[in-house]
Protein backbone atom coordinates (compact mmCIF):
# COMPACT_ATOMS: atom_id res chain seq x y z
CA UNK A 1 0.00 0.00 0.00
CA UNK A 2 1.53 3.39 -1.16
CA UNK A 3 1.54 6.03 1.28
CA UNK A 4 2.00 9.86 0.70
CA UNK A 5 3.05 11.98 3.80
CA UNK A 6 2.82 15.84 3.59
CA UNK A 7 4.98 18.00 5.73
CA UNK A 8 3.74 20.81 6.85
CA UNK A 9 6.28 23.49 7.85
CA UNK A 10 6.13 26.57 10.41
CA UNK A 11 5.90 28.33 7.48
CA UNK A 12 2.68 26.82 5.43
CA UNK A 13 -0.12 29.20 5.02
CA UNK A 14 -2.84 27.52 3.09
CA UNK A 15 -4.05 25.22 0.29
CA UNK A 16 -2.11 27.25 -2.35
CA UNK A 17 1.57 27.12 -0.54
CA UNK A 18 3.96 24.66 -1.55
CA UNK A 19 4.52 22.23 1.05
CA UNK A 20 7.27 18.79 0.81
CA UNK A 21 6.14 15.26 0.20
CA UNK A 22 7.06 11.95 -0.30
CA UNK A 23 5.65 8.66 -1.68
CA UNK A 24 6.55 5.40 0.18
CA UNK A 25 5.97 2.23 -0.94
CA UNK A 26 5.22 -1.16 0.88
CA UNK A 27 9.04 -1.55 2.40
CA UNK A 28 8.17 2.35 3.27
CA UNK A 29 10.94 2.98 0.82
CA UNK A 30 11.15 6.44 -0.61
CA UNK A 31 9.86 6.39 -4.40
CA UNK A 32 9.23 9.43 -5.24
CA UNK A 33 9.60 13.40 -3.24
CA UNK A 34 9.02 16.78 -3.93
CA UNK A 35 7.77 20.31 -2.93
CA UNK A 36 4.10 21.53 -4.63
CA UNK A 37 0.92 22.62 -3.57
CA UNK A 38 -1.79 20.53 -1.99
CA UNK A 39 -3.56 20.23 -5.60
CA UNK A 40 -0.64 18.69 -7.33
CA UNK A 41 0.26 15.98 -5.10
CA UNK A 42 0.14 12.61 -6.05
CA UNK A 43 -2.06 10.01 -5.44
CA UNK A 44 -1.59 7.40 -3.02
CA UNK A 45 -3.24 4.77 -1.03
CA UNK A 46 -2.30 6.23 2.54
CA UNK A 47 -1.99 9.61 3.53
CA UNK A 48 -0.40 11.36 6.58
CA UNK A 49 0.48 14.53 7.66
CA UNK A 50 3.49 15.68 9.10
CA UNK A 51 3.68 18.57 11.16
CA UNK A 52 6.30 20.90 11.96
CA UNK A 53 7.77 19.93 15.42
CA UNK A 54 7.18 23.92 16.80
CA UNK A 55 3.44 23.54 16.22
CA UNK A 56 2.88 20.43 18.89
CA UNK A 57 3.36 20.91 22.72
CA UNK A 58 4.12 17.25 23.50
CA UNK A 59 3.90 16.90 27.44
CA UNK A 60 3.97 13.83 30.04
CA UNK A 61 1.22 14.36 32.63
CA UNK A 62 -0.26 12.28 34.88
CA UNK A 63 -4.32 11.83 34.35
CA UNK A 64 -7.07 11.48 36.68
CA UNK A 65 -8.97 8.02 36.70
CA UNK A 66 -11.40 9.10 34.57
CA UNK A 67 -14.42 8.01 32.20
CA UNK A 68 -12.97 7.57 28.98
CA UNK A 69 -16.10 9.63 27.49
CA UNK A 70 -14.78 12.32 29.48
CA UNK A 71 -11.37 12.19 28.89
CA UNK A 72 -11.78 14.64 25.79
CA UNK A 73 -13.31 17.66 27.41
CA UNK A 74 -10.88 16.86 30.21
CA UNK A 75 -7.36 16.20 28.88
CA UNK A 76 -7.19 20.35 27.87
CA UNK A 77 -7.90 21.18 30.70
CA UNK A 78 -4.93 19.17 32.29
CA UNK A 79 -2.57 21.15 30.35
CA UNK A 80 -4.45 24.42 30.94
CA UNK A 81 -1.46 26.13 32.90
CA UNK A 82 1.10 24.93 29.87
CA UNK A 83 -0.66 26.55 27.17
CA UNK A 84 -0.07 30.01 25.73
CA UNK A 85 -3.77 29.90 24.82
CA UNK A 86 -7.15 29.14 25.96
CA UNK A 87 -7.45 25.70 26.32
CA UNK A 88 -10.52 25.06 24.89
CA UNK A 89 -9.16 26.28 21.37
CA UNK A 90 -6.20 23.42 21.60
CA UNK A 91 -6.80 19.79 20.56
CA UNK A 92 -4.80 17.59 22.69
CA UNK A 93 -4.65 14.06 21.82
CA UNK A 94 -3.16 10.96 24.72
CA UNK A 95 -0.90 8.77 23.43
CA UNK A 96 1.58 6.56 25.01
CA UNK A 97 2.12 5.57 28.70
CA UNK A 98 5.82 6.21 30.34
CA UNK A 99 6.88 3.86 32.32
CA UNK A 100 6.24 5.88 35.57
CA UNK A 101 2.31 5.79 34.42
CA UNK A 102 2.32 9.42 32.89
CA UNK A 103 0.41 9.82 29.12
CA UNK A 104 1.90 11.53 26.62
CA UNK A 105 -0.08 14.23 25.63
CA UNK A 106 0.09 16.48 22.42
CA UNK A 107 -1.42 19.61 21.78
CA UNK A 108 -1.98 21.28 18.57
CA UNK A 109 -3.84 24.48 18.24
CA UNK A 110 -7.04 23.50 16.64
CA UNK A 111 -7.42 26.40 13.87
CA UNK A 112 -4.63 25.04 12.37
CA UNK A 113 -5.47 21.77 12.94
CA UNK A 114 -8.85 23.02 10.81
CA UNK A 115 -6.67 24.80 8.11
CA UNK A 116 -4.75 21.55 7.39
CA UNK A 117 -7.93 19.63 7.23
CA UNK A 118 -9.47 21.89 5.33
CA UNK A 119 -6.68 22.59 2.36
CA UNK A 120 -6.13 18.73 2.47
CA UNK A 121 -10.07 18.06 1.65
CA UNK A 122 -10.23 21.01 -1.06
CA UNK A 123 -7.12 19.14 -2.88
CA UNK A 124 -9.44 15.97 -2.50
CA UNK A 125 -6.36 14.61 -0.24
CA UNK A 126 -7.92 12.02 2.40
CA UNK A 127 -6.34 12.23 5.68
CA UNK A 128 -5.78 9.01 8.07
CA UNK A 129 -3.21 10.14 10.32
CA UNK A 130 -1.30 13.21 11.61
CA UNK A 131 1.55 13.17 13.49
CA UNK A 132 3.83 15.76 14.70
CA UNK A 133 8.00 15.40 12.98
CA UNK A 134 9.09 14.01 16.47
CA UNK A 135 7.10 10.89 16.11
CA UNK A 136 8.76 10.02 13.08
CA UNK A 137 12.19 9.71 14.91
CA UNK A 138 13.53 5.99 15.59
């Protein structure tokens, strides 16, 4: 299954910027890269987005026992006093457990979470994961 993965930089403003990409194939081998707008990517299977590492606060924090139907509403609201903004405009997402029982938390403001969304629809580019640059590291 071919997968494309877009990068979004610190510096991408919307559908029409150029942004860089690559192709993988099934061995996640690179097989084909450059740097256009949304529009004139290629098609692929997969696709996942990449974002610049200074647009996710990624934070350890220890969670309350919680419903996990409330654990949404809740987790910004953990974070509250580590966020330059309000927390209610930040999507924060839990991912793994450390081994001292803290989650891994990351944060991404969630306008620009929209704006990626958004551009990525309006180039008819189907989204199934994002994942901040630091993720991507061995």
């Amino acid at each position: 299954m071919s997968q494309l993965r877009i990068y979004f930089s610190s510096d991408w403003h919307d559908a029409a910027s150029d942004c860089a990409w690559a192709v993988l194939d099934d061995a996640r081998a690179i097989v084909q890269m450059g740097t256009n707008a949304l529009a004139s990517m290629p098609k692929a299977d997969e696709c996942i987005v990449v974002v610049d590492a200074a647009q996710v606060l990624c934070v350890a924090h220890r969670l309350p026992k919680i419903k996990s139907s409330q654990l949404e509403a809740a987790l910004p609201l953990a974070l509250e006093d580590m966020m330059l903004g309000e927390a209610s405009e930040q999507h924060v997402v839990p991912g793994a457990l450390t081994a001292d029982g803290k989650t891994v938390l990351y944060v991404l403001d969630k306008a620009k979470l929209r704006q990626f969304m958004t551009a990525c629809a309006m180039a008819q580019i189907r989204v199934q994961r994002m994942l901040p640059e630091f993720a991507l590291l061995p």
